[in-house]
C-alpha atoms as a PDB file:
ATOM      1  CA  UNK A   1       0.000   0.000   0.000  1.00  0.00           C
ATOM      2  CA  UNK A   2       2.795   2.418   0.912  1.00  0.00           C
ATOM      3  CA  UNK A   3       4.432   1.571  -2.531  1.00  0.00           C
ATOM      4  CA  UNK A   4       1.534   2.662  -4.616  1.00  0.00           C
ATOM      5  CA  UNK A   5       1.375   5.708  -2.977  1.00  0.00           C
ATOM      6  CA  UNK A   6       4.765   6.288  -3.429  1.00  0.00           C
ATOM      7  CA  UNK A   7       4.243   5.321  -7.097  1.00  0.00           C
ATOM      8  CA  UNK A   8       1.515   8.227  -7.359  1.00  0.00           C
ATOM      9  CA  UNK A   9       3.504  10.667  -6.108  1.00  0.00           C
ATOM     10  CA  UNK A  10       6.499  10.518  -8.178  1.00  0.00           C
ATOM     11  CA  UNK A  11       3.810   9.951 -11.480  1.00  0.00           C
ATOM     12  CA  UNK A  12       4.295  12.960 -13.307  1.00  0.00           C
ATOM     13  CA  UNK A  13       2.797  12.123 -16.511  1.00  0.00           C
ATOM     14  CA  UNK A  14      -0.637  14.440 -15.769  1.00  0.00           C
ATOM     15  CA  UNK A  15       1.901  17.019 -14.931  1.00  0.00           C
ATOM     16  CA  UNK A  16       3.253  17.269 -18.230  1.00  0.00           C
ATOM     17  CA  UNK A  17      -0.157  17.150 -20.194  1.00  0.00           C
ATOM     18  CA  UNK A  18      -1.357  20.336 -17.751  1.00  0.00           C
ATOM     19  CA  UNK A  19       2.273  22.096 -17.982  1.00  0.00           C
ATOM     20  CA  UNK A  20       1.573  22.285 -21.588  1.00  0.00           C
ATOM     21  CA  UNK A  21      -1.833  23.836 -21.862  1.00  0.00           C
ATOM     22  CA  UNK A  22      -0.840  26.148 -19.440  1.00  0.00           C
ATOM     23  CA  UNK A  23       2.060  27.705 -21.190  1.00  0.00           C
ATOM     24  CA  UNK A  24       0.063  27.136 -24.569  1.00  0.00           C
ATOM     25  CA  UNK A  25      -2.962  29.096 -22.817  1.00  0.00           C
ATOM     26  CA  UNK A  26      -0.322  31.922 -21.727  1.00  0.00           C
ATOM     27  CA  UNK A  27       1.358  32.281 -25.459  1.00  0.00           C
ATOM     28  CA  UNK A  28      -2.395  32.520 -26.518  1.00  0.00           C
ATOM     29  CA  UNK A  29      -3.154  35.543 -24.246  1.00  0.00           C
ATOM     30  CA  UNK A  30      -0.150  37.106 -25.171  1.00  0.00           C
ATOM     31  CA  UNK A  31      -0.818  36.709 -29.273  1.00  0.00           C
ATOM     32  CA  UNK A  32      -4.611  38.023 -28.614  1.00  0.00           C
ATOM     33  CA  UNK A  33      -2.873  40.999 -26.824  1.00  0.00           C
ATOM     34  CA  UNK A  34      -0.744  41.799 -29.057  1.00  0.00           C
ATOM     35  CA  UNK A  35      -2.991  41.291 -31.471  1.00  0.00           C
ATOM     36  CA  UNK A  36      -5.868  43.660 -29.835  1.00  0.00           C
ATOM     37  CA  UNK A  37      -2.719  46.529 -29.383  1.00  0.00           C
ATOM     38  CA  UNK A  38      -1.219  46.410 -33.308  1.00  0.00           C
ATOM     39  CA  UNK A  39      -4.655  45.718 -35.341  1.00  0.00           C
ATOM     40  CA  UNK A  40      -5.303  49.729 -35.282  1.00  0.00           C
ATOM     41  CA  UNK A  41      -2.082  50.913 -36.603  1.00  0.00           C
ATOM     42  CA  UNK A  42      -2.069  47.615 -39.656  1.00  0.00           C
ATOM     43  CA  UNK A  43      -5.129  48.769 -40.458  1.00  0.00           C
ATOM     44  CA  UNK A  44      -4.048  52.211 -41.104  1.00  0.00           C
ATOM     45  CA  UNK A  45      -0.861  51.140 -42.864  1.00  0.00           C
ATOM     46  CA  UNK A  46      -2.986  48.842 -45.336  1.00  0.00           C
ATOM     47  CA  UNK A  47      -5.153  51.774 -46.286  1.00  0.00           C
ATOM     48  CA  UNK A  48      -2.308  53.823 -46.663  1.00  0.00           C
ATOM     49  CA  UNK A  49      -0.774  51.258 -48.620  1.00  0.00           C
ATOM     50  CA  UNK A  50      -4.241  50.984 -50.445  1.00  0.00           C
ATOM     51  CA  UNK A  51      -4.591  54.582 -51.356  1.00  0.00           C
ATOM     52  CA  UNK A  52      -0.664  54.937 -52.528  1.00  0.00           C
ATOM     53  CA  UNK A  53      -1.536  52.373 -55.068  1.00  0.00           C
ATOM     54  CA  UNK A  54      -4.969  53.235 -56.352  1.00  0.00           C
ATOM     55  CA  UNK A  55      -3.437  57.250 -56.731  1.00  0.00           C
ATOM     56  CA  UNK A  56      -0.150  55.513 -58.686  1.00  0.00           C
ATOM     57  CA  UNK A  57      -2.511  53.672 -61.105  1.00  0.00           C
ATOM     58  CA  UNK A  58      -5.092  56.247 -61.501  1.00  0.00           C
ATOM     59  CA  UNK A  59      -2.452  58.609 -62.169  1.00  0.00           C
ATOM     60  CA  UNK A  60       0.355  56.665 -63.934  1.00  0.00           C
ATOM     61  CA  UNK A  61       3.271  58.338 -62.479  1.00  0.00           C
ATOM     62  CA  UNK A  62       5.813  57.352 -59.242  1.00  0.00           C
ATOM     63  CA  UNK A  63       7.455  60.387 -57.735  1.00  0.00           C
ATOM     64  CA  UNK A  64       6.241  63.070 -60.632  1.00  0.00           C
ATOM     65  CA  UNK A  65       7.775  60.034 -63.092  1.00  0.00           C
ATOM     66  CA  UNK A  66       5.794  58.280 -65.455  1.00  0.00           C
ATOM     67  CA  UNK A  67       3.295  59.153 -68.404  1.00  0.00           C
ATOM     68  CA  UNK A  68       0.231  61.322 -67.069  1.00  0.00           C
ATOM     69  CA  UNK A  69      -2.427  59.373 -67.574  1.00  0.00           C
END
């Protein structure tokens, strides 16, 4: 009887199982975070991004160089 509960103790194969999710729950929180903190200003660069291009196209030139279009 004292052996299995000696065997119990030093078991560690849960441990393992629950050490995991818990530092894959943690990296989750943090890429959520940093998600919720950068989504504003990649938004903003993707429209600016979005607006460089459609005024390049609709106007045909890059820096004053190109053909007016």
């Amino acid at each position: 009887m004292l052996e299995l509960a000696r065997s119990l103790i030093r078991d560690e194969e849960g441990q393992t199982a629950t050490e995991y999710m818990l530092i894959i729950s943690v990296i989750v929180v943090a890429v959520v975070a940093a998600a919720y903190v950068f989504i504003d200003p990649f938004q903003k660069g993707v429209n600016k991004l979005a607006n460089d291009v459609r005024t390049i196209l609709d106007s045909g030139m890059i820096n004053g160089q190109g053909v007016a279009r």
